[in-house]
PDB file of N, CA and C in Angstrom:
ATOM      1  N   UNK A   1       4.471  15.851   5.828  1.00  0.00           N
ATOM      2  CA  UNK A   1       4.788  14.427   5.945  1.00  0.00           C
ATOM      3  C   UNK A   1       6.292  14.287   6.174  1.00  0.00           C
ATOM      4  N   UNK A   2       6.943  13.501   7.111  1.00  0.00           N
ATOM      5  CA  UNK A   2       7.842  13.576   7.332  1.00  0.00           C
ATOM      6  C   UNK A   2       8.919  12.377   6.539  1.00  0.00           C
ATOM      7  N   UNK A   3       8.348  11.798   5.856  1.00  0.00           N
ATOM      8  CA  UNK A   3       9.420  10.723   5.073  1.00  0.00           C
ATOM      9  C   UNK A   3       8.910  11.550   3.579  1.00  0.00           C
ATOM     10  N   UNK A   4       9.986  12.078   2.947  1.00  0.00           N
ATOM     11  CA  UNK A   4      10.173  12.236   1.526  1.00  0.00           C
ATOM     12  C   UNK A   4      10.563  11.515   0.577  1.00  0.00           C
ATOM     13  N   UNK A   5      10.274  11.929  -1.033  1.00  0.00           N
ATOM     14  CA  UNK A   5      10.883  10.666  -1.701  1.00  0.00           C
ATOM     15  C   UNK A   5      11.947  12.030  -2.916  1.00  0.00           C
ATOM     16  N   UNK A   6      12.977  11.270  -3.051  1.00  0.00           N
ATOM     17  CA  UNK A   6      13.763  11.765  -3.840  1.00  0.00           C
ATOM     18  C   UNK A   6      13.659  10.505  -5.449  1.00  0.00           C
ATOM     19  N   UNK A   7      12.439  10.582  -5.794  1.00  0.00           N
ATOM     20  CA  UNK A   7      12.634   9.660  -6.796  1.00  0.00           C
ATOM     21  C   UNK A   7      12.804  10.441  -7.962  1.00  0.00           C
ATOM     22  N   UNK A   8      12.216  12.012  -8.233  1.00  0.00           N
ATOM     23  CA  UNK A   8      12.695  12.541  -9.825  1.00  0.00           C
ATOM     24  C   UNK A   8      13.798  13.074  -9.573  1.00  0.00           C
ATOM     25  N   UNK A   9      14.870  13.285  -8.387  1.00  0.00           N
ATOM     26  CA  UNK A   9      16.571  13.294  -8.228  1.00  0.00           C
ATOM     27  C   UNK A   9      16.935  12.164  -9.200  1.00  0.00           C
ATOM     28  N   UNK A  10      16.622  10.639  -8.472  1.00  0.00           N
ATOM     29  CA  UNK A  10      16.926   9.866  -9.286  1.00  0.00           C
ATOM     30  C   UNK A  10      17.108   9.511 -10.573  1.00  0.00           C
ATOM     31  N   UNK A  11      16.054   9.546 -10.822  1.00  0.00           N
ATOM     32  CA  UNK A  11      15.357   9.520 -12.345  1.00  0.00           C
ATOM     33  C   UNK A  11      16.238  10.357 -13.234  1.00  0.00           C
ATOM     34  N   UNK A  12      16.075  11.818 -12.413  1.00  0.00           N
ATOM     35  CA  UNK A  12      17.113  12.478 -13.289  1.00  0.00           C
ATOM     36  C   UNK A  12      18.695  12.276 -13.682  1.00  0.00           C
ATOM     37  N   UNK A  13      18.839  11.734 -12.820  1.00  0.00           N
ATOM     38  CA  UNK A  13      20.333  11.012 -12.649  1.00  0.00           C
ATOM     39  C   UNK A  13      20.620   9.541 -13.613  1.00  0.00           C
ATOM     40  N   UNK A  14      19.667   8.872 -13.516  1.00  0.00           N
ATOM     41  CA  UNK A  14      19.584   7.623 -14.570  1.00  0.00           C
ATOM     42  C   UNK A  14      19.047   7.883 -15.593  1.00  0.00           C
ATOM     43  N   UNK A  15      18.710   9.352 -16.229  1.00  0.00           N
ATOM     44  CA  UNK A  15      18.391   9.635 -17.394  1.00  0.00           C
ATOM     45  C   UNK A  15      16.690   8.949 -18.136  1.00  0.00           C
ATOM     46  N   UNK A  16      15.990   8.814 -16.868  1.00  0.00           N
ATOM     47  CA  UNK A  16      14.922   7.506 -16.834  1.00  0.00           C
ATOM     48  C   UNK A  16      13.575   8.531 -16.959  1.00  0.00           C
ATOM     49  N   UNK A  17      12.869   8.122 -17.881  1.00  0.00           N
ATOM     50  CA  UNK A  17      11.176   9.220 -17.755  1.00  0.00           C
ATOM     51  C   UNK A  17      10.520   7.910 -16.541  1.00  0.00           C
ATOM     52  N   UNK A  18       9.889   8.821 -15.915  1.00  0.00           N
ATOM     53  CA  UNK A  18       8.457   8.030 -15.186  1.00  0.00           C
ATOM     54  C   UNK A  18       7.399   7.188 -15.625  1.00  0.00           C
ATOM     55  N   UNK A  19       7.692   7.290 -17.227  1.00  0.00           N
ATOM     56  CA  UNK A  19       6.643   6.314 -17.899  1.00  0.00           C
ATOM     57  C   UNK A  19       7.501   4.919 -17.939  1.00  0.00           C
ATOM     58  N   UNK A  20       8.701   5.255 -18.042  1.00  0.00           N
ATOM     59  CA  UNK A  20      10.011   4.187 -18.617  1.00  0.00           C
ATOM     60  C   UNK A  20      10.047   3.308 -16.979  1.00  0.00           C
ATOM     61  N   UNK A  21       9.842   4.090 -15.871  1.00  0.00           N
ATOM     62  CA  UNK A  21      10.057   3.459 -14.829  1.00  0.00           C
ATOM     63  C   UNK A  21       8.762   2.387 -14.236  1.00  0.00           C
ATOM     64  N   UNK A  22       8.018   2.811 -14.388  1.00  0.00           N
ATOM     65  CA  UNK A  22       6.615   2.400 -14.231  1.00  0.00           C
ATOM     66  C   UNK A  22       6.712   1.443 -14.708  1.00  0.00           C
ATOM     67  N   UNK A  23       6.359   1.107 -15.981  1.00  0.00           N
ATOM     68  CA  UNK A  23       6.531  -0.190 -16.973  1.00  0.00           C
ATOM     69  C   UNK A  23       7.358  -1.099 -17.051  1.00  0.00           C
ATOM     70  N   UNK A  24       8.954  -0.835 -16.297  1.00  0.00           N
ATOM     71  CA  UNK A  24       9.687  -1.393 -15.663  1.00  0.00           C
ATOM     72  C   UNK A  24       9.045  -2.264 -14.687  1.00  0.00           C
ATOM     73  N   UNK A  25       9.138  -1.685 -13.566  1.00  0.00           N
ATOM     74  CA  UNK A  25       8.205  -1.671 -12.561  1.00  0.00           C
ATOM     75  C   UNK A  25       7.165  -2.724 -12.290  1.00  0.00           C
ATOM     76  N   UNK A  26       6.216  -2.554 -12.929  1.00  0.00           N
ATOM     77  CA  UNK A  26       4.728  -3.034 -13.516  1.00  0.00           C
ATOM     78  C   UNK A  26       3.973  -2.203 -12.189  1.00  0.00           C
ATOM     79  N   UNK A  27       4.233  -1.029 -12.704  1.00  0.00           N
ATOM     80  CA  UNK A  27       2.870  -0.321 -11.732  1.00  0.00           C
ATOM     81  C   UNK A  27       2.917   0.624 -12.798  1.00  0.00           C
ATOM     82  N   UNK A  28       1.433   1.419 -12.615  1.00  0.00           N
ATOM     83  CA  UNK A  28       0.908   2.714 -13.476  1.00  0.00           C
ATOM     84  C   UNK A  28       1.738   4.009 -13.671  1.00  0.00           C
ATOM     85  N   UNK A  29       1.676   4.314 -14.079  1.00  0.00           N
ATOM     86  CA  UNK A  29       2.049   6.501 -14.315  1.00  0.00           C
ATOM     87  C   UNK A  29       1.508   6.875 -13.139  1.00  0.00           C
ATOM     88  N   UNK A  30       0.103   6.707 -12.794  1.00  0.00           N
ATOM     89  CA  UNK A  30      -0.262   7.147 -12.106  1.00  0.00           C
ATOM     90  C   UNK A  30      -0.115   6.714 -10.466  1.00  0.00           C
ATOM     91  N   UNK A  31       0.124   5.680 -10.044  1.00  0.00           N
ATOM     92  CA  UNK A  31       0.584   5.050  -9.047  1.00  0.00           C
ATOM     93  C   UNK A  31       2.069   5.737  -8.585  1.00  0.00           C
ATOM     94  N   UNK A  32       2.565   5.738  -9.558  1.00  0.00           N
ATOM     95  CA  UNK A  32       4.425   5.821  -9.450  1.00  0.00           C
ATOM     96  C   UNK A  32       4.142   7.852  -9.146  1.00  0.00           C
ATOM     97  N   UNK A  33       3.615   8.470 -10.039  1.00  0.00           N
ATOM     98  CA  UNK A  33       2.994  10.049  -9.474  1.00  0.00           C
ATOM     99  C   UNK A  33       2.628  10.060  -7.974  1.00  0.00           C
ATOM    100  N   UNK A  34       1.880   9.434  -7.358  1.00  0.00           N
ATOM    101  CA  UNK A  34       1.520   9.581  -6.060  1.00  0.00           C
ATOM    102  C   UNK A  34       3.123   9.459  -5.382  1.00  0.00           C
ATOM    103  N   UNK A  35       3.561   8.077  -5.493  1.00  0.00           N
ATOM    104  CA  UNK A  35       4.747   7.489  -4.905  1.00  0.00           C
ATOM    105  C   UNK A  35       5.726   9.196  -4.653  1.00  0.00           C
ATOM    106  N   UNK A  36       5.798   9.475  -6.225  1.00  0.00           N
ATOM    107  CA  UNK A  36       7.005  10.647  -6.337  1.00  0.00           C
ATOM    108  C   UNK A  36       6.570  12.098  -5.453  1.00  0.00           C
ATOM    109  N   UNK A  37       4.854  12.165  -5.552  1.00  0.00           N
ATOM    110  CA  UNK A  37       4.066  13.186  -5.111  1.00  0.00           C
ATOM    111  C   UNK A  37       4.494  13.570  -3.263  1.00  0.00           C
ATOM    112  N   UNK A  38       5.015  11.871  -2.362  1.00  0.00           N
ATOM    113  CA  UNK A  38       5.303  12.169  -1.275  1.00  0.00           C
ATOM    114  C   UNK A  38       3.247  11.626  -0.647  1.00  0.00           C
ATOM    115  N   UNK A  39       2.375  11.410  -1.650  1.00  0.00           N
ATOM    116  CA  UNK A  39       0.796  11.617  -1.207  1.00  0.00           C
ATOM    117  C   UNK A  39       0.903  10.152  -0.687  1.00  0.00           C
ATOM    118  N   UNK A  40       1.783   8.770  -1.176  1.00  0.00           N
ATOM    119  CA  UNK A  40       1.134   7.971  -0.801  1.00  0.00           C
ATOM    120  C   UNK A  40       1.442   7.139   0.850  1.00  0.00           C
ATOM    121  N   UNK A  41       0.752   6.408   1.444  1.00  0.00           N
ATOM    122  CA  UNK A  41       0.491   6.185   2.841  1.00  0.00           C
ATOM    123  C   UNK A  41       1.372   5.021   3.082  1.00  0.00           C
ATOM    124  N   UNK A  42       1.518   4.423   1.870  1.00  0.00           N
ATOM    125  CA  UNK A  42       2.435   3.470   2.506  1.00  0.00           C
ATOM    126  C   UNK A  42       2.753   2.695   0.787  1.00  0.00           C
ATOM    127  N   UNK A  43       4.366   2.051   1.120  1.00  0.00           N
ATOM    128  CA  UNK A  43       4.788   1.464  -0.381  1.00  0.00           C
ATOM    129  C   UNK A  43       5.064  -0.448   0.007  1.00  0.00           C
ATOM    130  N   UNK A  44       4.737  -0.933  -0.950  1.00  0.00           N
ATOM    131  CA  UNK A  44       5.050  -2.792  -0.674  1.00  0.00           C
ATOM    132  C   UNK A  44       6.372  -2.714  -0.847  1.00  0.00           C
ATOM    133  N   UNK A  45       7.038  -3.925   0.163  1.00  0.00           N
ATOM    134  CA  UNK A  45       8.766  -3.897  -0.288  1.00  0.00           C
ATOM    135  C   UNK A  45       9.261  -4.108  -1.593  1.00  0.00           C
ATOM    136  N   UNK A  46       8.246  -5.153  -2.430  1.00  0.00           N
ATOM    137  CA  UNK A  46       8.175  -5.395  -3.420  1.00  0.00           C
ATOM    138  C   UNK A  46       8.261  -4.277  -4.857  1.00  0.00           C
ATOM    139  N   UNK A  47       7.530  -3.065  -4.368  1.00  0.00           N
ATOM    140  CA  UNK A  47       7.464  -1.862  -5.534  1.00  0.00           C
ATOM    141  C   UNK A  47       8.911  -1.681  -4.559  1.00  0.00           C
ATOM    142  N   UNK A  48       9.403  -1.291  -3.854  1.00  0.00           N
ATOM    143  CA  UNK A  48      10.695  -0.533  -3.404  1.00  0.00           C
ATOM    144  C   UNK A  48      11.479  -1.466  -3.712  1.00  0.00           C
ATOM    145  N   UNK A  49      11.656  -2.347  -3.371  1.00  0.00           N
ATOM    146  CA  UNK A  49      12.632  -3.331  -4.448  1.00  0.00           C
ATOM    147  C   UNK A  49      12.530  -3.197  -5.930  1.00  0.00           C
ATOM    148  N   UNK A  50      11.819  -3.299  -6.645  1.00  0.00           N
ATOM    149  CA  UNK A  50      11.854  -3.188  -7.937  1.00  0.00           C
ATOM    150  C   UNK A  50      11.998  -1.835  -8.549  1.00  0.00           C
ATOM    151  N   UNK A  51      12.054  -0.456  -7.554  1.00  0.00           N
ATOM    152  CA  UNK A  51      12.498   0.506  -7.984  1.00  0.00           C
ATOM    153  C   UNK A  51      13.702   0.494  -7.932  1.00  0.00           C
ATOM    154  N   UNK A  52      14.201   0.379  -6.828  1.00  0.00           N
ATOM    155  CA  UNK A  52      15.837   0.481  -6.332  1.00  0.00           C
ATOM    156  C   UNK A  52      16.856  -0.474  -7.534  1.00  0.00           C
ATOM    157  N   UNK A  53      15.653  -1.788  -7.411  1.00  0.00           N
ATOM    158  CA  UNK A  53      16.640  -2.818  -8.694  1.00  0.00           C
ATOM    159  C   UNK A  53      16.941  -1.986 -10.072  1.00  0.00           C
ATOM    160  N   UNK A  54      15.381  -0.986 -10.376  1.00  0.00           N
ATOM    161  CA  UNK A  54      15.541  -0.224 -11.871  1.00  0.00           C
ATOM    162  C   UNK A  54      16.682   0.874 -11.726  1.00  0.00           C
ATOM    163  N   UNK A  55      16.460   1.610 -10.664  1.00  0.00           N
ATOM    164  CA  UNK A  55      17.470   2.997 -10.463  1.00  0.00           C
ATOM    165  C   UNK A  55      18.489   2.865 -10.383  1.00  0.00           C
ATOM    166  N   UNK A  56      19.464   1.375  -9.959  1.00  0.00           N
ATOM    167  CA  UNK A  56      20.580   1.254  -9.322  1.00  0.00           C
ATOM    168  C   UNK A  56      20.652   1.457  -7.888  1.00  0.00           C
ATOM    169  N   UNK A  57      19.769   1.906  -6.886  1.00  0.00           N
ATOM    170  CA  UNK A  57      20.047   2.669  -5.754  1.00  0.00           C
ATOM    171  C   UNK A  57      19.645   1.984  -4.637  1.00  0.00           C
ATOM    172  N   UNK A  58      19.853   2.624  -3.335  1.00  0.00           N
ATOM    173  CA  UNK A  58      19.240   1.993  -2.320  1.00  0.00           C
ATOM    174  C   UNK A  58      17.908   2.616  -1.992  1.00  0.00           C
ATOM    175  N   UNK A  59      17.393   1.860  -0.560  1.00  0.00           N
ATOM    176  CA  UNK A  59      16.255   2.416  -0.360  1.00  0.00           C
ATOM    177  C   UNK A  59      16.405   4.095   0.084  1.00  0.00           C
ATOM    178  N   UNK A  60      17.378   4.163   0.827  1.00  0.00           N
ATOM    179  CA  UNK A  60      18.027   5.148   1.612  1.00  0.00           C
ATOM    180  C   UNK A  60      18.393   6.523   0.269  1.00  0.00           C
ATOM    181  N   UNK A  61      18.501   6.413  -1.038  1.00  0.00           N
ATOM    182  CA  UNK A  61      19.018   7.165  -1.886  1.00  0.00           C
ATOM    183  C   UNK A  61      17.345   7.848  -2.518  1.00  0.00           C
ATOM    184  N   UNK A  62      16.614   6.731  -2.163  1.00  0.00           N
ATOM    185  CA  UNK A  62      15.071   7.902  -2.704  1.00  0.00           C
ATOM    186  C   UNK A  62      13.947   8.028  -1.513  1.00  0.00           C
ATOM    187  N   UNK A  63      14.157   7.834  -0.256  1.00  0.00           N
ATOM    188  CA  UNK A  63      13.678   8.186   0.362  1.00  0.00           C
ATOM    189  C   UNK A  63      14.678   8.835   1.977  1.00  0.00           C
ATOM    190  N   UNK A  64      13.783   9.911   2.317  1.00  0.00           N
ATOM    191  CA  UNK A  64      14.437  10.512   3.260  1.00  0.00           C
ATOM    192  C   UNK A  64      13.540  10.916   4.103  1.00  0.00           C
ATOM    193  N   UNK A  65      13.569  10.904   5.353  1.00  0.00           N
ATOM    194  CA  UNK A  65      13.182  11.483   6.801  1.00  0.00           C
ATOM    195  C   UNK A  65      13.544  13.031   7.153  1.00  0.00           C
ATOM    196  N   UNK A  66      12.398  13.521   7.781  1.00  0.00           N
ATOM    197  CA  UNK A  66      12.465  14.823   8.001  1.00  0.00           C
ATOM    198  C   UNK A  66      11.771  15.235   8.852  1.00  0.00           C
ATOM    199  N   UNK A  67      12.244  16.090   9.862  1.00  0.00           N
ATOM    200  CA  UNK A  67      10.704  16.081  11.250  1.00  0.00           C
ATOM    201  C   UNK A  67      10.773  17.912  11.202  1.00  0.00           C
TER     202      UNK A  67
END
C-alpha cells in the first residue's frame, strides 16, 4: 500500500497509549489498530482531524506516501 501511517512514531513522541487516543478520539482500540495497521481503505476528515487536534500534528506528520 502506498500511503503509510506514522501514527505509533507519534504516539510515541506525545507519550500517548492507543487506548488514551481512541477515547480521545471517540473511535474504538480496534478501529484506531486498523488505522495504525496501514489495513484501512480509507479515513473521514473528521477522525484525521481529531487525531492531528489530539497529537499536536499535521496530516502530513502521520501519514506518508510511498510508491
Amino acid at each position: 500500500m502506498p500511503i503509510i501511517t506514522n501514527l505509533d512514531v507519534m504516539l510515541a513522541k506525545r507519550k500517548m497509549s492507543s487506548k488514551e487516543l481512541a477515547e480521545r478520539i471517540g473511535i474504538t482500540v480496534a478501529n484506531l489498530s486498523i488505522l495504525k495497521s496501514g489495513k484501512a481503505k480509507a479515513i473521514r476528515f473528521s477522525t484525521l482531524e481529531a487525531i492531528c487536534r489530539e497529537l499536536e500534528c499535521k496530516p502530513g506528520d502521520i501519514l506518508d506516501f510511498t510508491e
